[in-house]
PDB file of N, CA and C in Angstrom:
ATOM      1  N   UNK A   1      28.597  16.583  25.773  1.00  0.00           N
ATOM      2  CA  UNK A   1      28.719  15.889  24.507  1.00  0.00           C
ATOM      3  C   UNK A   1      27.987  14.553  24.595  1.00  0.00           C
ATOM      4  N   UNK A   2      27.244  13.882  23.419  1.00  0.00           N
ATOM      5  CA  UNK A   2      26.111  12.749  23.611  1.00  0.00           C
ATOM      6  C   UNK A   2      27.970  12.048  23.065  1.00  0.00           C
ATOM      7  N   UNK A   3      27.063  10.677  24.220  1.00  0.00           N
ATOM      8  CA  UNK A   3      28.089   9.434  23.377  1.00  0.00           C
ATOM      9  C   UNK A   3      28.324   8.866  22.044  1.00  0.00           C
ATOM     10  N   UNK A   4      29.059   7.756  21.926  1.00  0.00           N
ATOM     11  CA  UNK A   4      28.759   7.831  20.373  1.00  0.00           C
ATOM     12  C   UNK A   4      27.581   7.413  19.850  1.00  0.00           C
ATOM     13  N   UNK A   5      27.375   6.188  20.871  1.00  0.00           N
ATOM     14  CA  UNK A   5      25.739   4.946  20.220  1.00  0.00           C
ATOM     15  C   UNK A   5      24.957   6.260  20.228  1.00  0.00           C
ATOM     16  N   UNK A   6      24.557   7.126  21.099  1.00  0.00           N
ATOM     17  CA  UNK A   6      23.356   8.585  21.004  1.00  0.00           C
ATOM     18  C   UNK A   6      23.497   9.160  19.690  1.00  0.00           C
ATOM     19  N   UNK A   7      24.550   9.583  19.227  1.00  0.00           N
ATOM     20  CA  UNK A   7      24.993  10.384  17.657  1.00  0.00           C
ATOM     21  C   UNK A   7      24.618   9.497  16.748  1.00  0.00           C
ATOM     22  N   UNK A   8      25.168   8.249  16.703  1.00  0.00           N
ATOM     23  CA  UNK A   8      25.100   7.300  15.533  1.00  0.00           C
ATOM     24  C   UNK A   8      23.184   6.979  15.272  1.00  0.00           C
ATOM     25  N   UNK A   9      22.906   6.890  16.582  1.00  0.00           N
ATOM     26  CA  UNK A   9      21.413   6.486  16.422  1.00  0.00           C
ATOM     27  C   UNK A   9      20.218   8.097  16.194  1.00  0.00           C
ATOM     28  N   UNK A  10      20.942   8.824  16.616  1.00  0.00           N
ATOM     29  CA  UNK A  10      20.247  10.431  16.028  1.00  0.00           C
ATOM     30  C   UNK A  10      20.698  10.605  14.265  1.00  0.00           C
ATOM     31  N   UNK A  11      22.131  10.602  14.140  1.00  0.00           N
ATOM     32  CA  UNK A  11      22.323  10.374  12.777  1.00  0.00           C
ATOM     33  C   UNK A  11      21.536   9.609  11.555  1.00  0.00           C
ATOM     34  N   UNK A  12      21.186   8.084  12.352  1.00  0.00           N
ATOM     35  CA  UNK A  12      20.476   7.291  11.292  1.00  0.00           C
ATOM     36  C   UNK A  12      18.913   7.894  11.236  1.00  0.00           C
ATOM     37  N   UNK A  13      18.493   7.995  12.775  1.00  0.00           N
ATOM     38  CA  UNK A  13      16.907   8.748  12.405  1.00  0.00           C
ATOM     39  C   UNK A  13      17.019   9.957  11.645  1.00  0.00           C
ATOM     40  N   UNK A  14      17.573  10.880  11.844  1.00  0.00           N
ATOM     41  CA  UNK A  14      17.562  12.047  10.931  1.00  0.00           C
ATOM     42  C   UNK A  14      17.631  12.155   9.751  1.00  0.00           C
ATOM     43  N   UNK A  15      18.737  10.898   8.932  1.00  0.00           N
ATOM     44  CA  UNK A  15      18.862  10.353   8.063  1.00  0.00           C
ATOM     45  C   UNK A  15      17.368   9.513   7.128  1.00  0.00           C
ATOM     46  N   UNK A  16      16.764   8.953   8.240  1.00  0.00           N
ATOM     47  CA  UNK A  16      15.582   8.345   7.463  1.00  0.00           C
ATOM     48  C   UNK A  16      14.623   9.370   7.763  1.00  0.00           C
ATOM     49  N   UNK A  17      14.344  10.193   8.604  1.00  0.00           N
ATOM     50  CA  UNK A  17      13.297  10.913   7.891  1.00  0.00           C
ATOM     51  C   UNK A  17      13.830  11.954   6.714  1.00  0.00           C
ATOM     52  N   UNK A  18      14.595  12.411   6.793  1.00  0.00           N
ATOM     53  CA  UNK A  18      15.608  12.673   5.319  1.00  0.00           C
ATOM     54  C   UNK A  18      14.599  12.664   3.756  1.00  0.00           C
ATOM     55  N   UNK A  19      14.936  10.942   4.111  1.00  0.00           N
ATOM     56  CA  UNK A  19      14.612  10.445   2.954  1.00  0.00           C
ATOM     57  C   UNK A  19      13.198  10.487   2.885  1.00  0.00           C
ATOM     58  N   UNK A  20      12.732  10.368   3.558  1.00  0.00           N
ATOM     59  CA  UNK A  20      11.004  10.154   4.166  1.00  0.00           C
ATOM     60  C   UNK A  20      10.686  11.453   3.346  1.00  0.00           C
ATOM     61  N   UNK A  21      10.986  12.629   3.824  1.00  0.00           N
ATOM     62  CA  UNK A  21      10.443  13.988   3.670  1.00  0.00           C
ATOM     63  C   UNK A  21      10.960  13.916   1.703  1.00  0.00           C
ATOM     64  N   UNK A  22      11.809  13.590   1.361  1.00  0.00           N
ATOM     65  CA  UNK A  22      11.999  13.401  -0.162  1.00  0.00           C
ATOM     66  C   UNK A  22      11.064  12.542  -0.855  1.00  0.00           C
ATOM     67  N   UNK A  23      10.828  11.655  -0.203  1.00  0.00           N
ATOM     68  CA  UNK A  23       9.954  10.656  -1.196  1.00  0.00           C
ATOM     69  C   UNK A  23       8.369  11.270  -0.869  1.00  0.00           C
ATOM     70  N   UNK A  24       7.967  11.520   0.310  1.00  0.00           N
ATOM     71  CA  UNK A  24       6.788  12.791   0.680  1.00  0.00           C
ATOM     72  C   UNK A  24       6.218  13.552  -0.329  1.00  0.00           C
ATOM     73  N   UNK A  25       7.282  14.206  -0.572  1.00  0.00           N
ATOM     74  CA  UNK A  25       7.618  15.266  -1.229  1.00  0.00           C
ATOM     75  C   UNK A  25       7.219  14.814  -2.931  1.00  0.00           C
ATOM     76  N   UNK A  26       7.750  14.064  -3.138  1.00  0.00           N
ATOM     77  CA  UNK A  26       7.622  13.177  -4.464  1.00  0.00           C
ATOM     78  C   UNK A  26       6.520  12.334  -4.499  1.00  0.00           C
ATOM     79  N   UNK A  27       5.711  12.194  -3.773  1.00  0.00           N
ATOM     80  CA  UNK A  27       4.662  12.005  -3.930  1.00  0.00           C
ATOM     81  C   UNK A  27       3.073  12.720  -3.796  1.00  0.00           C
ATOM     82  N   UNK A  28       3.434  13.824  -3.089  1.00  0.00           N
ATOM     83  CA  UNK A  28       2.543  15.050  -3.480  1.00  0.00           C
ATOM     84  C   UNK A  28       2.569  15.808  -4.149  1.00  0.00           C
ATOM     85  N   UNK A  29       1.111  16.286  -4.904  1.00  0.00           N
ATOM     86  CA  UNK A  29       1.574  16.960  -5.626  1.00  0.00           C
ATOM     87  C   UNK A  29       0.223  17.238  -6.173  1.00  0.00           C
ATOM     88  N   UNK A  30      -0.222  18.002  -6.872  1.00  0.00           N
ATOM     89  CA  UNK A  30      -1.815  18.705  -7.891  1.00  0.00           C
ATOM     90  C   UNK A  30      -2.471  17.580  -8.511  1.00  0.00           C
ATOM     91  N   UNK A  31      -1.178  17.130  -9.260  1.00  0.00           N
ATOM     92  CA  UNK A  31      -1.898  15.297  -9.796  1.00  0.00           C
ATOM     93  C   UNK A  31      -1.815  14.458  -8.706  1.00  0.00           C
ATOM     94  N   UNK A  32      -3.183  14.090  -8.538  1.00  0.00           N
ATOM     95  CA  UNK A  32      -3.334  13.073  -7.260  1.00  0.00           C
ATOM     96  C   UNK A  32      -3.129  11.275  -8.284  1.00  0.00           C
ATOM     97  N   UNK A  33      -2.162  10.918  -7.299  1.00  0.00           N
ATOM     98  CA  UNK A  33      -1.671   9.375  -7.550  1.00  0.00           C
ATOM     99  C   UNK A  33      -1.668   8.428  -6.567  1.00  0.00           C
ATOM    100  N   UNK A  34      -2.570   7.313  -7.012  1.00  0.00           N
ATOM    101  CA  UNK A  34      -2.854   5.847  -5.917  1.00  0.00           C
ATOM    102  C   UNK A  34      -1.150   5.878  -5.449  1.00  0.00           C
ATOM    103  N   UNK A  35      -1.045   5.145  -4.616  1.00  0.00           N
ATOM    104  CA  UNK A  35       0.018   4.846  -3.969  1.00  0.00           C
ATOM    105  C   UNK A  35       0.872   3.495  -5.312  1.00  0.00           C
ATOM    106  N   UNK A  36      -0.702   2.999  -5.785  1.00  0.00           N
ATOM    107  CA  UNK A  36       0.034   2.026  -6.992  1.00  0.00           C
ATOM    108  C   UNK A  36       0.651   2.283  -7.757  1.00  0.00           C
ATOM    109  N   UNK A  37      -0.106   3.538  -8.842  1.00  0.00           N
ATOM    110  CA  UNK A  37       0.458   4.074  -9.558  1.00  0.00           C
ATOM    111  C   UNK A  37       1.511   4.981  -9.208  1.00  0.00           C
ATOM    112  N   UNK A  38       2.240   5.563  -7.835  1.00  0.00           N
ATOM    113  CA  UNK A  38       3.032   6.274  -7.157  1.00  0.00           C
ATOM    114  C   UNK A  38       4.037   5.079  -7.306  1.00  0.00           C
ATOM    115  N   UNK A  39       4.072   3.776  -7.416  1.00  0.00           N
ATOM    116  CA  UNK A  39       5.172   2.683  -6.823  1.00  0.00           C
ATOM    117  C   UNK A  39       5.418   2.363  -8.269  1.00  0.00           C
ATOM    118  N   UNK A  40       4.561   2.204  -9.026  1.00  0.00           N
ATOM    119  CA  UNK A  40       4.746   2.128 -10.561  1.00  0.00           C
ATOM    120  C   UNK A  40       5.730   3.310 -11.599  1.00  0.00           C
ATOM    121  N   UNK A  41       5.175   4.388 -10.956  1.00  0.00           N
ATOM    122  CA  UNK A  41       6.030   5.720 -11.417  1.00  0.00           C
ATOM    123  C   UNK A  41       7.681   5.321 -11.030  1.00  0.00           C
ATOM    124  N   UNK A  42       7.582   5.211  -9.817  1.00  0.00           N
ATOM    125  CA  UNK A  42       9.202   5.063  -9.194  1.00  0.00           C
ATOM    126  C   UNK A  42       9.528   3.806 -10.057  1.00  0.00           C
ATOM    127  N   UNK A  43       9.217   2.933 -10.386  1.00  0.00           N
ATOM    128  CA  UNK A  43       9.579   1.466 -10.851  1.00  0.00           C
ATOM    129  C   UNK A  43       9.601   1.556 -12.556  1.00  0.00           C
ATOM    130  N   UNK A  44       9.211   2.591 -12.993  1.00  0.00           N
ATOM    131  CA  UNK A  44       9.088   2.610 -14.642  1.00  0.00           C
ATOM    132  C   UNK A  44       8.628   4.034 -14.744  1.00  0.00           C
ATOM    133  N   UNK A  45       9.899   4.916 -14.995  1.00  0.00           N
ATOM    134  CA  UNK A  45       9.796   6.069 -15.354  1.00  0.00           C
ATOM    135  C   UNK A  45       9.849   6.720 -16.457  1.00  0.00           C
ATOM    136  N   UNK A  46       9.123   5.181 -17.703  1.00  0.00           N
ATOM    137  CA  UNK A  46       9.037   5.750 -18.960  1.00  0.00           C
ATOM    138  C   UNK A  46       7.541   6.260 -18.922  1.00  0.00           C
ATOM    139  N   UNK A  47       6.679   5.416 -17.662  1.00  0.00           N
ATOM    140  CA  UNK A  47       5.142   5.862 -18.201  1.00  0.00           C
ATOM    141  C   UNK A  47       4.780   7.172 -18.105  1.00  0.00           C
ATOM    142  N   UNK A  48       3.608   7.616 -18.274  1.00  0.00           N
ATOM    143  CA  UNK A  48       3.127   8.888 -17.766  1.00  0.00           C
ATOM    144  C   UNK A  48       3.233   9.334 -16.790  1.00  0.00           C
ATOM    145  N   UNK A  49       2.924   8.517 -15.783  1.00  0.00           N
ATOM    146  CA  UNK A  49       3.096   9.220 -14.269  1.00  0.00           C
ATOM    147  C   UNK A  49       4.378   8.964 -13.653  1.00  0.00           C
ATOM    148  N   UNK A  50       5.528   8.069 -14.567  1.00  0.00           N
ATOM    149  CA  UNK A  50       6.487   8.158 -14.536  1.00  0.00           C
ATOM    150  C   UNK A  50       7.732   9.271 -14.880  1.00  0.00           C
ATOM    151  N   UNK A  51       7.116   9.931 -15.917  1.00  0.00           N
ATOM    152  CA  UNK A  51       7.688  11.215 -16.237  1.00  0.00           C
ATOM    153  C   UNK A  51       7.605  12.611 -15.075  1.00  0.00           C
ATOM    154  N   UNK A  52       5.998  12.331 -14.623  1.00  0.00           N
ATOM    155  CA  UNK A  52       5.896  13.579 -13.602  1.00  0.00           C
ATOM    156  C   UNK A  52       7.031  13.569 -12.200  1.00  0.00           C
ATOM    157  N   UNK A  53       6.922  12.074 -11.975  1.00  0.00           N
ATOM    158  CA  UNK A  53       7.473  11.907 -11.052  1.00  0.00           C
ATOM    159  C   UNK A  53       9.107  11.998 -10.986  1.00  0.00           C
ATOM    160  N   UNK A  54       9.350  11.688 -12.294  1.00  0.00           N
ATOM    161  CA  UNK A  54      10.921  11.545 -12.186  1.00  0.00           C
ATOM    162  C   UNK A  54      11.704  12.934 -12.738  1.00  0.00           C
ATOM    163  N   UNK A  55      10.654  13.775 -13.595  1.00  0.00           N
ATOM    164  CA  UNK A  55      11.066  14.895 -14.260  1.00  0.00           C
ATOM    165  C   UNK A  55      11.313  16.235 -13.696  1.00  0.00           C
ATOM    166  N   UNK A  56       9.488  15.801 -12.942  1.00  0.00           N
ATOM    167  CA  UNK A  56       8.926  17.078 -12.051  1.00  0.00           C
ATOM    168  C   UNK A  56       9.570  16.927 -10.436  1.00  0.00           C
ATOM    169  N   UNK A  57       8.639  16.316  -9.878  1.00  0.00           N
ATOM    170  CA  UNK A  57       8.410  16.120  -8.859  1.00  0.00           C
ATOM    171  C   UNK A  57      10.132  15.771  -7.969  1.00  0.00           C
ATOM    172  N   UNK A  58      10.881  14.741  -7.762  1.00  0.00           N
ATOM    173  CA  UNK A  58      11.996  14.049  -7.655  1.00  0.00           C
ATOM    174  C   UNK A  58      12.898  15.267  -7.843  1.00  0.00           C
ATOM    175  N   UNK A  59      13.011  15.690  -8.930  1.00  0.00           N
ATOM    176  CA  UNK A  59      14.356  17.288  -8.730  1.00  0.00           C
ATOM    177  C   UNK A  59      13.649  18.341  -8.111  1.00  0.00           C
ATOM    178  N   UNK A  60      12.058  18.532  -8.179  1.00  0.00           N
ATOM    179  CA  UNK A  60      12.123  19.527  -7.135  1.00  0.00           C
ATOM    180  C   UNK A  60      12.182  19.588  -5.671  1.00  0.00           C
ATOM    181  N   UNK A  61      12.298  18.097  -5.335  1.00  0.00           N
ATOM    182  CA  UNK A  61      12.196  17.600  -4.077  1.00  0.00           C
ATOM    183  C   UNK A  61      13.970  17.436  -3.617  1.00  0.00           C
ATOM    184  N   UNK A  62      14.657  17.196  -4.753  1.00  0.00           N
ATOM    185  CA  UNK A  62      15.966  17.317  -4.258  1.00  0.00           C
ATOM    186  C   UNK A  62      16.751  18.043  -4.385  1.00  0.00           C
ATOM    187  N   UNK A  63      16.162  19.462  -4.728  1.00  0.00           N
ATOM    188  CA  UNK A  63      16.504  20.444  -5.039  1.00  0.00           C
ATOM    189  C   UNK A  63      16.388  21.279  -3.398  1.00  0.00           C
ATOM    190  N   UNK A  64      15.185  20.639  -3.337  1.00  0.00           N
ATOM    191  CA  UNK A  64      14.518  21.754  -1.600  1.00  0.00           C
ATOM    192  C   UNK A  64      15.441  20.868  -0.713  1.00  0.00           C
ATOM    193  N   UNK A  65      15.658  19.660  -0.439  1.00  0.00           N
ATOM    194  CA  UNK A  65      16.345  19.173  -0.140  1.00  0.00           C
ATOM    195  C   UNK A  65      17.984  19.935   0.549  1.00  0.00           C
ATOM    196  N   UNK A  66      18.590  20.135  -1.247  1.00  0.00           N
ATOM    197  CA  UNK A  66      20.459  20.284  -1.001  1.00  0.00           C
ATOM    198  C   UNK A  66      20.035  21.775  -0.718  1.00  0.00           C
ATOM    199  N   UNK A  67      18.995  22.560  -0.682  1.00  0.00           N
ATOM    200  CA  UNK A  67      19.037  24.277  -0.495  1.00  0.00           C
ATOM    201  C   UNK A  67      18.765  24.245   1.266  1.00  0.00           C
ATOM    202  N   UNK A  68      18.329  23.060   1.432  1.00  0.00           N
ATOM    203  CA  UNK A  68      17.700  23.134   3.060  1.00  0.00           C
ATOM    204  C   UNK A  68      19.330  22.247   4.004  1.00  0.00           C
ATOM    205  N   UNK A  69      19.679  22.014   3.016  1.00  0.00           N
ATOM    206  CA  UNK A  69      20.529  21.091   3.810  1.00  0.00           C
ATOM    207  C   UNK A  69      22.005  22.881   3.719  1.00  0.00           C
ATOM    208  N   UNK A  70      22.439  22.931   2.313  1.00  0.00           N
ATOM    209  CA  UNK A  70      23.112  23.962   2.477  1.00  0.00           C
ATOM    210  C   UNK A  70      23.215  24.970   3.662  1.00  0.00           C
ATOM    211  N   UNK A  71      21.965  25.456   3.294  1.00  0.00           N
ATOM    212  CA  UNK A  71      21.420  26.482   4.278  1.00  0.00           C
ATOM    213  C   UNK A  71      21.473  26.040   6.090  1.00  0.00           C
ATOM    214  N   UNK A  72      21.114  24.540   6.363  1.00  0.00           N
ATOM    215  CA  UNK A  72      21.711  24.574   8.127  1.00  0.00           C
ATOM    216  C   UNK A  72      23.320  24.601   7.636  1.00  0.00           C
ATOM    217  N   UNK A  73      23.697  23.975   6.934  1.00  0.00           N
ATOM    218  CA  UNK A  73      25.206  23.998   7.089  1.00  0.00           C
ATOM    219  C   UNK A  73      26.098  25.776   7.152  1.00  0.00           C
ATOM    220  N   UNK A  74      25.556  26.234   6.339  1.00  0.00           N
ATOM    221  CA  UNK A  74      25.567  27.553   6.371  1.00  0.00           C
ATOM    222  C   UNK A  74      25.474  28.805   7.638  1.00  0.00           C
ATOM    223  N   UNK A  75      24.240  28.404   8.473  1.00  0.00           N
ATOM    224  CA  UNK A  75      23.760  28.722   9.195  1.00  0.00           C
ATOM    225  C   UNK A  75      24.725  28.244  10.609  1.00  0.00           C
ATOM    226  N   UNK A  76      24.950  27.311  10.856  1.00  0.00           N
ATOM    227  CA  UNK A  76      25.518  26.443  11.541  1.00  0.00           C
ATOM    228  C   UNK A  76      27.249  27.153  11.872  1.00  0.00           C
ATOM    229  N   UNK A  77      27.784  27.243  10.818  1.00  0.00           N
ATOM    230  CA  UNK A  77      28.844  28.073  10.614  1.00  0.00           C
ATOM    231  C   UNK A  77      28.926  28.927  11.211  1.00  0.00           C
ATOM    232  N   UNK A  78      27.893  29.871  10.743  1.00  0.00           N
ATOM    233  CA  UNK A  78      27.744  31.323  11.084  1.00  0.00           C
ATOM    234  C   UNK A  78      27.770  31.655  12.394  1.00  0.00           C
ATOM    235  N   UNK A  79      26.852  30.473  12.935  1.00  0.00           N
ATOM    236  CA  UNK A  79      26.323  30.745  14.227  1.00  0.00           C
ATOM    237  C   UNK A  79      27.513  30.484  15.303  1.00  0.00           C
ATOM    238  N   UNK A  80      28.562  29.486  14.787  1.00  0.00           N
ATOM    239  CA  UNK A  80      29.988  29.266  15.387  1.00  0.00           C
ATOM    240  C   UNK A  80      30.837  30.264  15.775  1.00  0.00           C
ATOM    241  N   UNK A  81      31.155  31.042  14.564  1.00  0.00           N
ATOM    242  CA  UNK A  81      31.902  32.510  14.624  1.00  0.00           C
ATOM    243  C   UNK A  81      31.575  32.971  15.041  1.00  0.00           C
ATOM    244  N   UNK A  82      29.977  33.649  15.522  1.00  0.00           N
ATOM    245  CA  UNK A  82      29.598  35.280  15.660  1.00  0.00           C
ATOM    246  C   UNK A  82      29.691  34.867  17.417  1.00  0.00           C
ATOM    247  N   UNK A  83      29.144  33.280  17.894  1.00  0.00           N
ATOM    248  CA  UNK A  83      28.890  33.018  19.143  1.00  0.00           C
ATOM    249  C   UNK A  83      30.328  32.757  20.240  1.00  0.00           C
TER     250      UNK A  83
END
């Protein structure tokens, strides 16, 4: 078993790339966007490239997200019982 400081500090990295791979995610995409207009979208999601980002992009990213997260939890389970 890792100690606690090992868990807590695997927890927080896992945690920020987490988020990393969401905002990634929300920022790629067919419509190519400056990183300006990418910081502008997040900051005012009435504009145009504010809509893609907050409409499109952002739920499908946190969508893959709670299905990927479900799914180890799921998995994880499974793998408890059968082992």
């Amino acid at each position: 078993m890792m100690p606690t400081a090992q868990r807590r500090l695997l927890f927080l990295l896992l945690a920020l790339l987490s988020a990393a791979s969401v905002l990634a995610a929300a920022a790629i995409g067919s419509v190519s966007m400056g990183w300006e207009q990418w910081w502008a979208a997040l900051t005012g999601p009435a504009s145009e490239s504010g809509e893609l980002v907050w409409r499109l992009r952002l739920p499908r990213a946190a969508a893959a997200w709670t299905v990927g997260a479900l799914l180890s939890l799921f998995t994880g389970r499974h793998a408890l019982r059968s082992g």
